[in-house]
C-alpha atoms as a PDB file:
ATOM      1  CA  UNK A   1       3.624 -15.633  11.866  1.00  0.00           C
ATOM      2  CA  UNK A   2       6.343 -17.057   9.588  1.00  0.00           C
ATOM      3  CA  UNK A   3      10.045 -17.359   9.421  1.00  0.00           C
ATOM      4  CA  UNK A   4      11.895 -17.047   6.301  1.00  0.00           C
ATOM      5  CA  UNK A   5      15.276 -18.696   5.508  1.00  0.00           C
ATOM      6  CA  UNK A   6      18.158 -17.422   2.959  1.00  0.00           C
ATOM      7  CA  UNK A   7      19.272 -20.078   0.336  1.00  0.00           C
ATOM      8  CA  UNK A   8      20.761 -20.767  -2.978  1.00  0.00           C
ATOM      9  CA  UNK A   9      19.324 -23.044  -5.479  1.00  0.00           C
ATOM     10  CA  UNK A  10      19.545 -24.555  -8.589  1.00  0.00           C
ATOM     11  CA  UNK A  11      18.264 -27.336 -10.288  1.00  0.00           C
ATOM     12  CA  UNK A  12      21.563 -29.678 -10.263  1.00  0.00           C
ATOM     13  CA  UNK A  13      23.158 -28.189  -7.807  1.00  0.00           C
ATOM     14  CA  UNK A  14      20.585 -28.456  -5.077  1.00  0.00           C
ATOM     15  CA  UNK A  15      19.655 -26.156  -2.307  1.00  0.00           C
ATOM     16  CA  UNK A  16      21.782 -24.457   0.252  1.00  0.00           C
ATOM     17  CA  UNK A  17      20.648 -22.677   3.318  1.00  0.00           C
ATOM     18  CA  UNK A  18      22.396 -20.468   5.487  1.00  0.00           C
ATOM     19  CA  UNK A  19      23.309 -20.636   8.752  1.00  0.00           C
ATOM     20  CA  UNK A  20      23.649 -18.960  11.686  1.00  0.00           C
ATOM     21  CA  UNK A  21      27.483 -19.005  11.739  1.00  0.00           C
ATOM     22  CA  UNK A  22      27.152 -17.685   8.451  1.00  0.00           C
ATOM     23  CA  UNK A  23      28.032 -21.116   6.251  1.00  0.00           C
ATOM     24  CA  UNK A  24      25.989 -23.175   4.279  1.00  0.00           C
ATOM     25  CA  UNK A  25      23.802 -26.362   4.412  1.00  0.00           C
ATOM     26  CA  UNK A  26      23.292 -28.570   1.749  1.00  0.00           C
ATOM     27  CA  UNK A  27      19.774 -29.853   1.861  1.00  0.00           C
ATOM     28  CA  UNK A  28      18.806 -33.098   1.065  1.00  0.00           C
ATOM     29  CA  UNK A  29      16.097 -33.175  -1.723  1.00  0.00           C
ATOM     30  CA  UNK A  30      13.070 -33.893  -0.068  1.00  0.00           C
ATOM     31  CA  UNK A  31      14.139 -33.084   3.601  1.00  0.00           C
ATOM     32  CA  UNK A  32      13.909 -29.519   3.872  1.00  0.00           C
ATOM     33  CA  UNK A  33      12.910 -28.578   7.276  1.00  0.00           C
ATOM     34  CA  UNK A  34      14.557 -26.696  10.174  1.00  0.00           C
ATOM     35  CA  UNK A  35      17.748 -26.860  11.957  1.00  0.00           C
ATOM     36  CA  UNK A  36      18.626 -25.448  15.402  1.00  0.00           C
ATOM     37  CA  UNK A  37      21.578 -24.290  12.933  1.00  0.00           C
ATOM     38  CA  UNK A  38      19.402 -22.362  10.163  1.00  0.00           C
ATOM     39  CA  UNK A  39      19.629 -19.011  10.193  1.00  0.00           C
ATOM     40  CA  UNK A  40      15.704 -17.577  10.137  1.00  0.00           C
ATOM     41  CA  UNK A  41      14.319 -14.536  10.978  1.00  0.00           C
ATOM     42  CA  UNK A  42      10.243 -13.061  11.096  1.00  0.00           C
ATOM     43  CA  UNK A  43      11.475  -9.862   9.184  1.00  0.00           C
ATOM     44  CA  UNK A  44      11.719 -10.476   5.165  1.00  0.00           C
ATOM     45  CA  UNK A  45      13.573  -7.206   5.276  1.00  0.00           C
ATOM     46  CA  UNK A  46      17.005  -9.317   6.808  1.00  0.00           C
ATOM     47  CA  UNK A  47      16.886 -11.968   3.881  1.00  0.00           C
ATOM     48  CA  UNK A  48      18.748  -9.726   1.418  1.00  0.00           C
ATOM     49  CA  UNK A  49      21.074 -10.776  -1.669  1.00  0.00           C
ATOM     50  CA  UNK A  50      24.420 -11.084  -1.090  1.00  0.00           C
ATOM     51  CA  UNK A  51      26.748  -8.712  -2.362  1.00  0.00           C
ATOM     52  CA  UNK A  52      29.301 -12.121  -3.347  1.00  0.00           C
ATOM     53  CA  UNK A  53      29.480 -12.541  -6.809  1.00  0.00           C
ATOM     54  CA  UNK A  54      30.959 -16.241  -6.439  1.00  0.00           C
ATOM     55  CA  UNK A  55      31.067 -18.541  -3.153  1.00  0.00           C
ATOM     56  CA  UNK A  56      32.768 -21.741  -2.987  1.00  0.00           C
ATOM     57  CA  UNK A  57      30.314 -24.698  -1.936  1.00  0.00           C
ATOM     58  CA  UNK A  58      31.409 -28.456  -1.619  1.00  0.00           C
ATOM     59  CA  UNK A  59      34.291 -27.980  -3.515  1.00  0.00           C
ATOM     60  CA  UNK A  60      32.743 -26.170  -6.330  1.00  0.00           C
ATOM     61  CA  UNK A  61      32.701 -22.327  -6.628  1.00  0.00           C
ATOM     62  CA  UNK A  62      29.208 -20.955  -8.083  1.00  0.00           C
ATOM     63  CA  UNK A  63      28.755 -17.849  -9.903  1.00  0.00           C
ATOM     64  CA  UNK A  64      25.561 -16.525  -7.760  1.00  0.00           C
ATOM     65  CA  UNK A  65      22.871 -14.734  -9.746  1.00  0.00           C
ATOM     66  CA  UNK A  66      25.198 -13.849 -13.093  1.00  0.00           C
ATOM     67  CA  UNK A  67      23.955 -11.342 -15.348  1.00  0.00           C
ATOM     68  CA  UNK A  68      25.140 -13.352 -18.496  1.00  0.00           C
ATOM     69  CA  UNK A  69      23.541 -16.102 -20.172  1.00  0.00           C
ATOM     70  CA  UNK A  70      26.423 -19.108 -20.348  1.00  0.00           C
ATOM     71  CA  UNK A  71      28.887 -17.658 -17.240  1.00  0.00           C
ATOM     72  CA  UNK A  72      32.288 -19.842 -17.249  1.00  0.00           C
ATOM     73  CA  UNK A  73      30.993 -21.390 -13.374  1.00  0.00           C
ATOM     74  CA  UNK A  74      28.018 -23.375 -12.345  1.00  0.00           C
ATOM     75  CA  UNK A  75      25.742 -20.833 -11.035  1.00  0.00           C
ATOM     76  CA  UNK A  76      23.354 -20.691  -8.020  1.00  0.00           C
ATOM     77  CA  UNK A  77      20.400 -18.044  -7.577  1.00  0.00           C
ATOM     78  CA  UNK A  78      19.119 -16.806  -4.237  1.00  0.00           C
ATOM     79  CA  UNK A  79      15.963 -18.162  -3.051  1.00  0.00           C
ATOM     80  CA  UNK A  80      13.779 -18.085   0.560  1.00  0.00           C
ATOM     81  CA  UNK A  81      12.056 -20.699   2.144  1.00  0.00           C
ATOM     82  CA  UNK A  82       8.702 -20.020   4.624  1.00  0.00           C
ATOM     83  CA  UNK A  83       7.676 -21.696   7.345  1.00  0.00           C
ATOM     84  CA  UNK A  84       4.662 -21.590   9.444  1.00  0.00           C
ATOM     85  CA  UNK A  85       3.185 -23.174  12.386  1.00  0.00           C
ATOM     86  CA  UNK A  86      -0.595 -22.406  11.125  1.00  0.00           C
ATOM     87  CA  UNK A  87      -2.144 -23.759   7.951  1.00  0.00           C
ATOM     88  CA  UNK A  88      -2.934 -19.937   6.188  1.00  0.00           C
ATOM     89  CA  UNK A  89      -6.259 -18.543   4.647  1.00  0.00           C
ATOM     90  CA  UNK A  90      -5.912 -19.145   1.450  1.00  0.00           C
ATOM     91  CA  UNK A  91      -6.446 -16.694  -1.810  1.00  0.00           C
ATOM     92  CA  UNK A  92     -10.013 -15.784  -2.756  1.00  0.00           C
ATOM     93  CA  UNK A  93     -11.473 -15.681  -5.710  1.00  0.00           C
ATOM     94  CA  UNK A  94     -13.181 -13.024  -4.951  1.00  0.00           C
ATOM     95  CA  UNK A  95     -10.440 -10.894  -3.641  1.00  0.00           C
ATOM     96  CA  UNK A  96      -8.474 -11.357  -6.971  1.00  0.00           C
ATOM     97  CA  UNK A  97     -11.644 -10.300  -8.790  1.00  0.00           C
ATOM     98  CA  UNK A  98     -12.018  -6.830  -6.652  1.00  0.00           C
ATOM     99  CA  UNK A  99      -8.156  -6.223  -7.236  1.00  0.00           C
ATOM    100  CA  UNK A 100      -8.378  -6.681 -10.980  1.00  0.00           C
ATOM    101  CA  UNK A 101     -11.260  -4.255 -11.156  1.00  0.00           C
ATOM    102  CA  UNK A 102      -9.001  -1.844  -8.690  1.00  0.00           C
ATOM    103  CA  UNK A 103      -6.558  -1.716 -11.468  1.00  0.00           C
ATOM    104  CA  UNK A 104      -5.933   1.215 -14.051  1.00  0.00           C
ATOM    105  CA  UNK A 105      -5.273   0.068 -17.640  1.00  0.00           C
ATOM    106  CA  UNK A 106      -3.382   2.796 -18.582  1.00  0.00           C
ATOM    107  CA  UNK A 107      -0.178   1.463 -16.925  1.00  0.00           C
ATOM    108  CA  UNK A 108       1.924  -1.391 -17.027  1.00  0.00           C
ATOM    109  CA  UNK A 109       0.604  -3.671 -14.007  1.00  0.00           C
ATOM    110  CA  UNK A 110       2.227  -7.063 -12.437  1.00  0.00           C
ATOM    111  CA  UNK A 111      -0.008  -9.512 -10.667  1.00  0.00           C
ATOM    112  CA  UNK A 112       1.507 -10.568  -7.231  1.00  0.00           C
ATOM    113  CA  UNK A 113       0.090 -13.421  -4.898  1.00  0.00           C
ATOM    114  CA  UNK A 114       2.288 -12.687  -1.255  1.00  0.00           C
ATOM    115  CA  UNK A 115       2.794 -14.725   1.288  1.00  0.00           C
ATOM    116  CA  UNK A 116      -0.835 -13.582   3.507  1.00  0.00           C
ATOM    117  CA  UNK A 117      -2.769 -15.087   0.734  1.00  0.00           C
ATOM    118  CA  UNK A 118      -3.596 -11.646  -0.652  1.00  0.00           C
ATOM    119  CA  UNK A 119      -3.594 -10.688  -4.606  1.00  0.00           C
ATOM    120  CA  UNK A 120      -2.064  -7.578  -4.830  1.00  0.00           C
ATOM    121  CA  UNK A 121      -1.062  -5.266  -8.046  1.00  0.00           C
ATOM    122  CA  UNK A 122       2.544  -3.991  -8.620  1.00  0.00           C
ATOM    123  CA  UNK A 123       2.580  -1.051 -11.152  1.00  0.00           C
ATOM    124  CA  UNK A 124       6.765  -1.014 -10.863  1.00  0.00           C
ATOM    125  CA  UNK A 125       8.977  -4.031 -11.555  1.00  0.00           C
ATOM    126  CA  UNK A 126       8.953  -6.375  -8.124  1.00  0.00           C
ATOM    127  CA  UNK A 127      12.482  -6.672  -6.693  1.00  0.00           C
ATOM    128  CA  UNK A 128      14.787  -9.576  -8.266  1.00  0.00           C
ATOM    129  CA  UNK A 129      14.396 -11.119  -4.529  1.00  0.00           C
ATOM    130  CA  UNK A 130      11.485 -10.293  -2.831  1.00  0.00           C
ATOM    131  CA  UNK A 131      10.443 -13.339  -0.312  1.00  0.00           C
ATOM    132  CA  UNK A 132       7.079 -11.911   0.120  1.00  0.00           C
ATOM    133  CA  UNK A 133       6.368 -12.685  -3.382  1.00  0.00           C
ATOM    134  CA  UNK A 134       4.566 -16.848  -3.564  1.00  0.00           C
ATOM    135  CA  UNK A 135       4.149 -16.041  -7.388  1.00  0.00           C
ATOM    136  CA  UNK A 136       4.872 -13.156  -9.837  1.00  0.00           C
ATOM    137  CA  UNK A 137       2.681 -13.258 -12.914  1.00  0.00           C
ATOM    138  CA  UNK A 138       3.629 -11.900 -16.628  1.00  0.00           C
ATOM    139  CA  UNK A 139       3.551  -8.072 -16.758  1.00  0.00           C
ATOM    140  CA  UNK A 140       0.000  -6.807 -17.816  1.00  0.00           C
ATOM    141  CA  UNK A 141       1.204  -4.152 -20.375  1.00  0.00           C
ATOM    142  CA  UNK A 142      -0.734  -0.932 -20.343  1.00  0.00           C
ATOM    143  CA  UNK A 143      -3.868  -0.728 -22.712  1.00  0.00           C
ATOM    144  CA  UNK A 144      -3.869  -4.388 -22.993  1.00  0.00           C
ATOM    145  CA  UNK A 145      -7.242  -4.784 -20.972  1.00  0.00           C
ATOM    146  CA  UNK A 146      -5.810  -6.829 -18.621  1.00  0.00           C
ATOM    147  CA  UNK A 147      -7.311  -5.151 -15.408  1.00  0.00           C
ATOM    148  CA  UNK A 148     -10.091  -3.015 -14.796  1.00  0.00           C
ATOM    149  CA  UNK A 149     -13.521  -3.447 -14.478  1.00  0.00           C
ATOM    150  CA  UNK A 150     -14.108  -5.210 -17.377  1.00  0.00           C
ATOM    151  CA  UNK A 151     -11.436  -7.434 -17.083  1.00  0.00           C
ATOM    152  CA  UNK A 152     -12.704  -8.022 -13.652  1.00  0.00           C
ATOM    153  CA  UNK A 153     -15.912  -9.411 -15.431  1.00  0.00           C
ATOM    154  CA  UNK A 154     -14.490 -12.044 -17.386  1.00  0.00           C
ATOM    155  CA  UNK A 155     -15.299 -14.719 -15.394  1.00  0.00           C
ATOM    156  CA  UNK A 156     -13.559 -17.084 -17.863  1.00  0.00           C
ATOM    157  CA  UNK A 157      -9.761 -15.055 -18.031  1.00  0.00           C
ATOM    158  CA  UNK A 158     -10.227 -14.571 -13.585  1.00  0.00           C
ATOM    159  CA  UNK A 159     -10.827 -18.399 -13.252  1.00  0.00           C
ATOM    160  CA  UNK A 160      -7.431 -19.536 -15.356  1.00  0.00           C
ATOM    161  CA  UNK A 161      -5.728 -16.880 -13.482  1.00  0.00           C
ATOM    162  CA  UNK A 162      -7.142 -17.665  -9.788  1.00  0.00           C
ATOM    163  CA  UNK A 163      -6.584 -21.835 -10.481  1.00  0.00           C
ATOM    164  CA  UNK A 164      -2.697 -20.830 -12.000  1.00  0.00           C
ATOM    165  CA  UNK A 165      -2.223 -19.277  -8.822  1.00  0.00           C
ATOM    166  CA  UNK A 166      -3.911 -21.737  -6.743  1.00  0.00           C
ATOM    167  CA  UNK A 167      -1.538 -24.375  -8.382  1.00  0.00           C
ATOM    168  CA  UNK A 168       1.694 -22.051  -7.296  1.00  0.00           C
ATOM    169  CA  UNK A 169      -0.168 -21.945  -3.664  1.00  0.00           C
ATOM    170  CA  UNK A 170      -0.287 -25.187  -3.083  1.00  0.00           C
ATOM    171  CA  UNK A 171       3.370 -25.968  -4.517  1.00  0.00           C
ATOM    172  CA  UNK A 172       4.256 -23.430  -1.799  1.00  0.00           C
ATOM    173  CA  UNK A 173       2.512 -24.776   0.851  1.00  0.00           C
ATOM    174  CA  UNK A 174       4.401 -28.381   0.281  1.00  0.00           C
ATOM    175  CA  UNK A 175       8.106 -26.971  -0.254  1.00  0.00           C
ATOM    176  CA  UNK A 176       8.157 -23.740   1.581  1.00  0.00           C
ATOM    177  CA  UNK A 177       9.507 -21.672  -1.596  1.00  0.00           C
ATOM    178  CA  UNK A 178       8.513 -18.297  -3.064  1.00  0.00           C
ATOM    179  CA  UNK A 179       9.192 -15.672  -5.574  1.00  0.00           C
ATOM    180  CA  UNK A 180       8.038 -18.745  -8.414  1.00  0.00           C
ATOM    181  CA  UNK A 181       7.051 -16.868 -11.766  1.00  0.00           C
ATOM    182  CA  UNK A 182       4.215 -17.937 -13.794  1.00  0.00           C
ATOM    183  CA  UNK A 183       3.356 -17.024 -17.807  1.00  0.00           C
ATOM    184  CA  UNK A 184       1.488 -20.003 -18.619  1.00  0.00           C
ATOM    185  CA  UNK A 185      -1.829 -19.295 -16.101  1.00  0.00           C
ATOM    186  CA  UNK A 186      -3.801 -22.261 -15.855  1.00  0.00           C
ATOM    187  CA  UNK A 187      -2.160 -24.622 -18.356  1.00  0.00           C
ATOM    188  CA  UNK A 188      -1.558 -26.913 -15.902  1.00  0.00           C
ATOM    189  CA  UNK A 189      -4.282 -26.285 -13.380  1.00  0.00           C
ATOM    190  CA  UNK A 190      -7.335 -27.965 -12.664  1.00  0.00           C
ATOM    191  CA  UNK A 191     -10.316 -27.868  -9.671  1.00  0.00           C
ATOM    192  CA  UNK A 192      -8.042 -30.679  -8.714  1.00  0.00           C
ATOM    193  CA  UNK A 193      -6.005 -28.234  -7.029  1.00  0.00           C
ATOM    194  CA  UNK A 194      -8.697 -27.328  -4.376  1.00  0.00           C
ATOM    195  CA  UNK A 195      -8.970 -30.996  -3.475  1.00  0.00           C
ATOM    196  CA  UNK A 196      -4.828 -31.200  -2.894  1.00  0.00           C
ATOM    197  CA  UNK A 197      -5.316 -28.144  -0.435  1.00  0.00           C
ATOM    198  CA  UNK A 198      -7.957 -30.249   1.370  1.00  0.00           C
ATOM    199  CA  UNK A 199      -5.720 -32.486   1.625  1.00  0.00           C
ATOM    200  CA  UNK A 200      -2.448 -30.646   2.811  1.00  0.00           C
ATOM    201  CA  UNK A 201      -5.126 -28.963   4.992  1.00  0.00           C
ATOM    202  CA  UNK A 202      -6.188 -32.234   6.987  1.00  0.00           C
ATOM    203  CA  UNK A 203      -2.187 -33.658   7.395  1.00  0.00           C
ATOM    204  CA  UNK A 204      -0.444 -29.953   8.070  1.00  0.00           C
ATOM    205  CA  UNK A 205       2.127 -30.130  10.445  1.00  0.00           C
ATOM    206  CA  UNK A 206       3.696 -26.839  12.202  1.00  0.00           C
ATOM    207  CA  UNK A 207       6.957 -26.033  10.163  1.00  0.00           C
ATOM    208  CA  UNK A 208       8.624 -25.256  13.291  1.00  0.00           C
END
């Protein structure tokens, strides 16, 4: 079981997280975890966008989610948090390999890892704010042999994606956050990864 939180975030402005009154809490960097005060809820379906176009936070009023590029106002994006009192299963290898194959190459496809720890295949554009979502890949364009079963037997192209994703897992494991995009793969990612799970494996706490 999890509970998800509704929050705004950006990079200088912080996090905020709303609350049951219906303000918002700053949150400290680095000391994220639940309130008596947070607003949470088990159903992802209740964390929805607000209809606001600007809120006014610590003095400061935030354009939230603007559609232009350089907006006159600091801006701050909705986000979701997750918290769990069980360390999860986490993604397999092979599952990722079955859904790849499970794919159709004539359409446009969008790799999604979700919150369960499943890999699942999106042939329509994921919602802007979908706190299922731990980590949206690039688009797979149709005809561009990313899926299918031959895809699904390149062992090199399924190991960069599965360790990319592994990487985003265990990011959301320590902070709570989803919907995280990824267009690099495994740039960054190494079997190191596996041995950091181990790790946050052996010291999890319940998140609430």
């Amino acid at each position: 079981m999890f509970l998800f939180t509704s929050e705004l975030t950006d990079l200088l402005a912080g996090d905020w997280r709303l609350q049951k009154d219906g303000s918002w809490r700053s949150l400290s960097r680095g000391t994220c975890s639940l309130q008596d005060t947070d607003f949470t809820t088990e159903n992802p379906g209740e964390i929805a966008p607000m209809r606001r176009t600007t809120i006014p936070l610590g003095g400061t009023t935030y354009d939230i989610d603007p559609e232009m590029w350089s907006p006159p106002q600091p801006v701050l994006h909705h986000a979701s948090r997750v918290f769990r009192k069980d360390y999860p299963d986490e993604p397999l290898f092979d599952r990722l390999r079955e859904v790849i194959a499970a794919g159709s190459n004539k359409t446009m496809n969008r790799l999604i890892l979700n919150v369960h720890g499943e890999f699942e295949l999106r042939q329509k554009r994921p919602s802007s704010f979908d706190p299922t979502i731990v980590v949206k890949f690039e688009a797979f364009p149709a005809k561009g042999g990313y899926v299918g079963s031959k895809a699904a037997k390149d062992e090199n192209y399924l190991q960069d994606i599965y360790l990319a994703a592994m990487l985003h897992w265990r990011d959301h494991l320590k902070s709570g956050k989803t919907q995280l995009y990824d267009d690099t793969y495994a740039a960054m990612a190494t079997p190191d990864v596996r041995q950091e799970l181990k790790e946050i494996n052996a010291n999890w706490k319940p998140g609430y």
